[in-house]
Protein backbone atom coordinates (compact mmCIF):
# COMPACT_ATOMS: atom_id res chain seq x y z
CA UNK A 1 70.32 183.77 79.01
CA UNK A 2 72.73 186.19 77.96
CA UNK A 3 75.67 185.81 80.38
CA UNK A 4 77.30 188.89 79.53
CA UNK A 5 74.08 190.78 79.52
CA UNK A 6 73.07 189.51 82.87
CA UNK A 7 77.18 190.85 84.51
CA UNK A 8 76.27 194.06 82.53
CA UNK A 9 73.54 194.59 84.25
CA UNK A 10 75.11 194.24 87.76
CA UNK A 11 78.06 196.39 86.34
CA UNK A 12 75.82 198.98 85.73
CA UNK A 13 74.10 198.52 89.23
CA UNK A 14 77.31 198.78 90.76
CA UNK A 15 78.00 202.01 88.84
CA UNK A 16 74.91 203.93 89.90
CA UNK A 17 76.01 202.92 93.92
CA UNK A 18 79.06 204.58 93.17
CA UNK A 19 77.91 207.58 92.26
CA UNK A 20 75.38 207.88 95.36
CA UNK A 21 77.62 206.16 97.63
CA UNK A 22 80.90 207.92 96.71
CA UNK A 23 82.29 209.00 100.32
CA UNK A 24 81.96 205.47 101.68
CA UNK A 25 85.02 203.59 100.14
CA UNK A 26 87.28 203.95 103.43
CA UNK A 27 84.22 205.06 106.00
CA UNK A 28 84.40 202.16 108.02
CA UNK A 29 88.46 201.75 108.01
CA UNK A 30 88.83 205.60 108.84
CA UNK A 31 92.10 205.99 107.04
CA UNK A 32 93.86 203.96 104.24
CA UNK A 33 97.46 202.38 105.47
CA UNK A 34 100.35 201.17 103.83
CA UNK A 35 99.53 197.20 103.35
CA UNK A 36 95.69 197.15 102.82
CA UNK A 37 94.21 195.96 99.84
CA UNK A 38 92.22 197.52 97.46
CA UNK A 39 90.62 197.28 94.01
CA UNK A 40 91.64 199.83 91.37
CA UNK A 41 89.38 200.48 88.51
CA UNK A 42 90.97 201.50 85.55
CA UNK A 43 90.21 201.56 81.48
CA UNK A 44 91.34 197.75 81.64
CA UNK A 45 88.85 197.26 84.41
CA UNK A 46 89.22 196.31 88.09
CA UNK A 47 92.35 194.65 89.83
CA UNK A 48 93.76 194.40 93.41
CA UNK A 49 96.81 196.82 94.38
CA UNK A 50 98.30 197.03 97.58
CA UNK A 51 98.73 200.53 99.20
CA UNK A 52 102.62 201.52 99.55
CA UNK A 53 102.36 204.82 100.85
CA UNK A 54 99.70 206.27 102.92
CA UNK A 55 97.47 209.32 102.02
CA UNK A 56 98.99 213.10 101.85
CA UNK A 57 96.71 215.94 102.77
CA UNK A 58 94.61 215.59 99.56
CA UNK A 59 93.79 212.20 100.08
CA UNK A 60 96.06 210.32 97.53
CA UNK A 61 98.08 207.16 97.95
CA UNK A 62 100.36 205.14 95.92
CA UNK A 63 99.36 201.86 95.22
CA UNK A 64 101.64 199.25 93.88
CA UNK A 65 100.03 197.20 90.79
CA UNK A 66 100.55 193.39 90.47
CA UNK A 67 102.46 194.52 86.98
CA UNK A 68 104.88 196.37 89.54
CA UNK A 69 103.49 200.29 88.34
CA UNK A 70 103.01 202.24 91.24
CA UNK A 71 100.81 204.84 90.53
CA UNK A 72 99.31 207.38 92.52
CA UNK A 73 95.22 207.71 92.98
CA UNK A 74 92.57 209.07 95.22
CA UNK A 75 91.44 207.02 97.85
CA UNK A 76 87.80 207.67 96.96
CA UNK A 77 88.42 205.58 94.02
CA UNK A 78 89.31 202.57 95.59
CA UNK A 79 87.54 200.06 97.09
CA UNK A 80 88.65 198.13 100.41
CA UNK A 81 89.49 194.58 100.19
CA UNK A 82 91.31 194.10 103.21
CA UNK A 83 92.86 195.80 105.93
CA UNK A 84 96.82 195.72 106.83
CA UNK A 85 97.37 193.71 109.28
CA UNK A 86 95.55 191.02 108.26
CA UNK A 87 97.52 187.35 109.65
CA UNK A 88 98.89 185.88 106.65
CA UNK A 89 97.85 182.55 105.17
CA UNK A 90 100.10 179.88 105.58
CA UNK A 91 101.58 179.44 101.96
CA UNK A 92 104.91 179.90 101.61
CA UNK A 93 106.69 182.33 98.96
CA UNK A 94 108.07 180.78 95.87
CA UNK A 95 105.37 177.26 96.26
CA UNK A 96 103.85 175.94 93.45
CA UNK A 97 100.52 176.10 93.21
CA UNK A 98 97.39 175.85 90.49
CA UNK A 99 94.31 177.62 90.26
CA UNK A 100 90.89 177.60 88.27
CA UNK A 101 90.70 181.26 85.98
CA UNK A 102 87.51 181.34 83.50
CA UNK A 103 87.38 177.07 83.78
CA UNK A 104 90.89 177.04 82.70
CA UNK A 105 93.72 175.57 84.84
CA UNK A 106 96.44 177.47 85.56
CA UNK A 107 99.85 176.72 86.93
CA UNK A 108 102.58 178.83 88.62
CA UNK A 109 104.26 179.90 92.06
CA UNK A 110 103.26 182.37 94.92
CA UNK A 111 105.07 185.72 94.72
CA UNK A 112 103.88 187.39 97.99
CA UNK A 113 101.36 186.95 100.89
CA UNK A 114 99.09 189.84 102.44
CA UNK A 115 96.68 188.40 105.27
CA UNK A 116 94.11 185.97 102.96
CA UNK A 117 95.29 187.02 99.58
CA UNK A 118 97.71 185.60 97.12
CA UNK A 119 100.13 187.13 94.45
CA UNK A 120 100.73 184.30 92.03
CA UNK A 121 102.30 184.21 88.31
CA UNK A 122 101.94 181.74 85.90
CA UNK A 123 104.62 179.11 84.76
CA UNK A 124 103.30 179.60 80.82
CA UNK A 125 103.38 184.10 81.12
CA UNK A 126 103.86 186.95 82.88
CA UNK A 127 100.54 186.97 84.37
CA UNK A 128 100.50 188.34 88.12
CA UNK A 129 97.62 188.71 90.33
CA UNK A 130 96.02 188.69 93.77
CA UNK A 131 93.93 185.36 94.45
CA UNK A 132 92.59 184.17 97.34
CA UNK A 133 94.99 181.91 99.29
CA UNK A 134 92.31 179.60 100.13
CA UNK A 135 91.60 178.78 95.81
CA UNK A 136 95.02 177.85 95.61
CA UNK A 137 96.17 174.04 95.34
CA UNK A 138 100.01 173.22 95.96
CA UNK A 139 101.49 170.10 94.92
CA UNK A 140 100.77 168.18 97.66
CA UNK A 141 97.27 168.96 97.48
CA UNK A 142 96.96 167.34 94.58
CA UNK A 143 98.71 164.13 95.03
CA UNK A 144 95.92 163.45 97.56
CA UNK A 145 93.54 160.74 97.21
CA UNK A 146 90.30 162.16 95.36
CA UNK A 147 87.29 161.53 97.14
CA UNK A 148 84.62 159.37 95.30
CA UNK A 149 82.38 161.38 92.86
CA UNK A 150 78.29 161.32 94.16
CA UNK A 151 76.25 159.57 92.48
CA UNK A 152 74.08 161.19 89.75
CA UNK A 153 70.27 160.74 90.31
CA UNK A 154 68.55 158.69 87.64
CA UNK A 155 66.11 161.46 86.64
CA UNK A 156 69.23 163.44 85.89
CA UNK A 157 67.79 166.68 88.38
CA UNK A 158 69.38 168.04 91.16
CA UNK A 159 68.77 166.20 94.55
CA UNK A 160 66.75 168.14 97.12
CA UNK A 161 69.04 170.35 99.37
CA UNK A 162 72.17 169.87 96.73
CA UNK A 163 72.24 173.49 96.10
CA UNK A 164 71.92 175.24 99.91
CA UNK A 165 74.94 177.31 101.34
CA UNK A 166 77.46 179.36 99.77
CA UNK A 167 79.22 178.98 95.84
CA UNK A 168 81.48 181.49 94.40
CA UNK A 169 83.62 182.02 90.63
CA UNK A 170 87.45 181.28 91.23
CA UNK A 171 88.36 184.75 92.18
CA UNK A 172 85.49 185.49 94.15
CA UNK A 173 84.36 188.61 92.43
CA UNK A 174 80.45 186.21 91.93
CA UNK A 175 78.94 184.55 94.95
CA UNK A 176 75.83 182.82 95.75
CA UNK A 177 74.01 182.18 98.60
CA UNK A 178 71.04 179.44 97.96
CA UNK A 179 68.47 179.73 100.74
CA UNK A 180 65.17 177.73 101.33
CA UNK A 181 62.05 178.33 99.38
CA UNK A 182 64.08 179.07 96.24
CA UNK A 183 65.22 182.61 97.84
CA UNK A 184 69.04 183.13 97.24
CA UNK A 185 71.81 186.34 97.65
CA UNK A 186 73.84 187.43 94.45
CA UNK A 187 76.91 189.26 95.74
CA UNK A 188 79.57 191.59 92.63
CA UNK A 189 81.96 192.47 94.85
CA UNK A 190 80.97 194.57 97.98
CA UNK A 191 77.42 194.80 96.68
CA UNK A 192 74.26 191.47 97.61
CA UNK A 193 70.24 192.07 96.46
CA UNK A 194 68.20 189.65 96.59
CA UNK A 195 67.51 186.54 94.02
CA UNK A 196 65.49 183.15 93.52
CA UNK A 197 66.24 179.68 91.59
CA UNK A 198 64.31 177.64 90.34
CA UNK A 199 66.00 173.40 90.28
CA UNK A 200 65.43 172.22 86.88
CA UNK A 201 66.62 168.80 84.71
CA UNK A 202 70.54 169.09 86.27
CA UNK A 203 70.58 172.79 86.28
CA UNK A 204 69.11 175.99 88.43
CA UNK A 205 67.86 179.27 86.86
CA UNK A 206 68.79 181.98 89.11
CA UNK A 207 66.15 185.37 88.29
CA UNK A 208 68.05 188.82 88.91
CA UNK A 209 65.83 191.79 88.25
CA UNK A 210 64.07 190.01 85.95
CA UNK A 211 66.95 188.41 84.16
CA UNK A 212 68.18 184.32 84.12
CA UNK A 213 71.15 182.82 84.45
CA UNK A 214 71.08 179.36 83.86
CA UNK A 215 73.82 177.39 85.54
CA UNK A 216 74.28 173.95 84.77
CA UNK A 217 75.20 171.31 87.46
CA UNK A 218 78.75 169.57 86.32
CA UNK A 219 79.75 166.08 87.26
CA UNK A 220 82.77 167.54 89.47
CA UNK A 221 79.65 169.27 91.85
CA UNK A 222 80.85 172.56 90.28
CA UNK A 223 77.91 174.75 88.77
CA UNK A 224 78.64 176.87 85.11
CA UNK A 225 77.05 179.15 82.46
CA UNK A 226 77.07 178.13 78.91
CA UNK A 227 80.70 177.38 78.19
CA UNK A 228 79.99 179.44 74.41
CA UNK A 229 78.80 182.69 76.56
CA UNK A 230 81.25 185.90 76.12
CA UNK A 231 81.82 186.22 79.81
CA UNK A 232 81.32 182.29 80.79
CA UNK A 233 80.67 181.66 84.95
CA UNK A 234 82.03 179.19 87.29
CA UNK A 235 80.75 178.57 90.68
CA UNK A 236 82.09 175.85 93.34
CA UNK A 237 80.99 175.92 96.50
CA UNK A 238 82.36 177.48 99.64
């Protein structure tokens, strides 16, 4: 399976909601605020911006990009993340952490906090974005004793019930939800449908409107796409 053609295809699910769906960014918040979160969508693609100043009479904010541009942009072109007001996460400012981007370690500090999200930048570049606090792992995280790894079974599958509950890519943008009887939940961002797996030899093909994504089970419990694929996917679970 195509990995890019199978996030295409939700991209361009996600595009036709939009356009039916276009009043219903902020229906359930009433009004934007100065604090909440959002995701901008721009020729570079999606990212999280926090709201600085709240709407005028036409309906535009200013939102404040991790880059530090604050730009100014119709609410009905944003997508709620999160609320202001939202109790902050208990990671300090200015603590080191690392964090899992594409199956590539990263390293850096925390530049801000709002409610569950993160702004980190890495030690190595400028790069600055919102994570979620709970992906992040400070230093004394890991300096703690790792628990044993499970044993592989000797047919090399997947042991019955290994794959139930909740998994998710390291920003959270993919999650699964593996149910009984091989039914499972695909979630892009605010949007789930409906899905089924199928356990294979130490892997699970997950069926999405009649495409596969075959995600292979690593030794660290993690689950991945082919590591060659243009867009490659990591999911751990939740």
């Amino acid at each position: 399976m195509n990995t890019a053609r199978f996030i295409h295809w939700l991209s361009c699910l996600a595009c036709a909601v939009s356009v039916v769906f276009p009043a219903l960014v902020f229906a359930q918040s009433n009004r934007a605020a100065v604090g909440d979160l959002v995701e901008f969508t721009s020729g570079l693609g999606p990212t999280l911006a926090e709201i600085i100043v709240e709407p005028d009479a036409a309906g535009y904010v200013v939102i404040l990009l991790p880059t530090g541009k604050e730009i100014p942009v119709n609410t009905g072109k944003l997508q709620l993340i999160q609320k202001a007001g939202t109790p902050n996460a208990p990671m300090p400012v200015g603590e080191a952490v690392s964090w899992i981007s594409g199956g590539v370690s990263e390293r850096g500090h925390v530049t801000k906090v709002n409610g569950n999200w993160c702004q980190v930048k890495s030690d190595t570049a400028t790069t600055i974005g919102w994570l979620d606090c709970k992906s992040l792992r400070t230093a004394a995280q890991a300096n703690l004793p790792k628990p044993a790894p499970a044993s592989k079974p000797a047919n090399g599958k997947l042991p019955p019930g290994a794959l139930l509950g909740k998994w998710e890519n390291a920003d959270g943008s993919f999650k699964l939800e593996f149910q009984g009887a091989g039914k499972c939940f695909l979630s892009m961002g605010p949007m789930t449908n409906g899905c089924t797996y199928a356990p294979g030899n130490g892997a699970v093909t997950v069926t999405f409107a009649g495409e596969d994504l075959v995600l292979t089970a690593n030794p660290d419990g993690s689950l991945s796409s082919d590591a060659d694929a243009m867009m490659p996917m990591r999911f751990t679970r939740k």
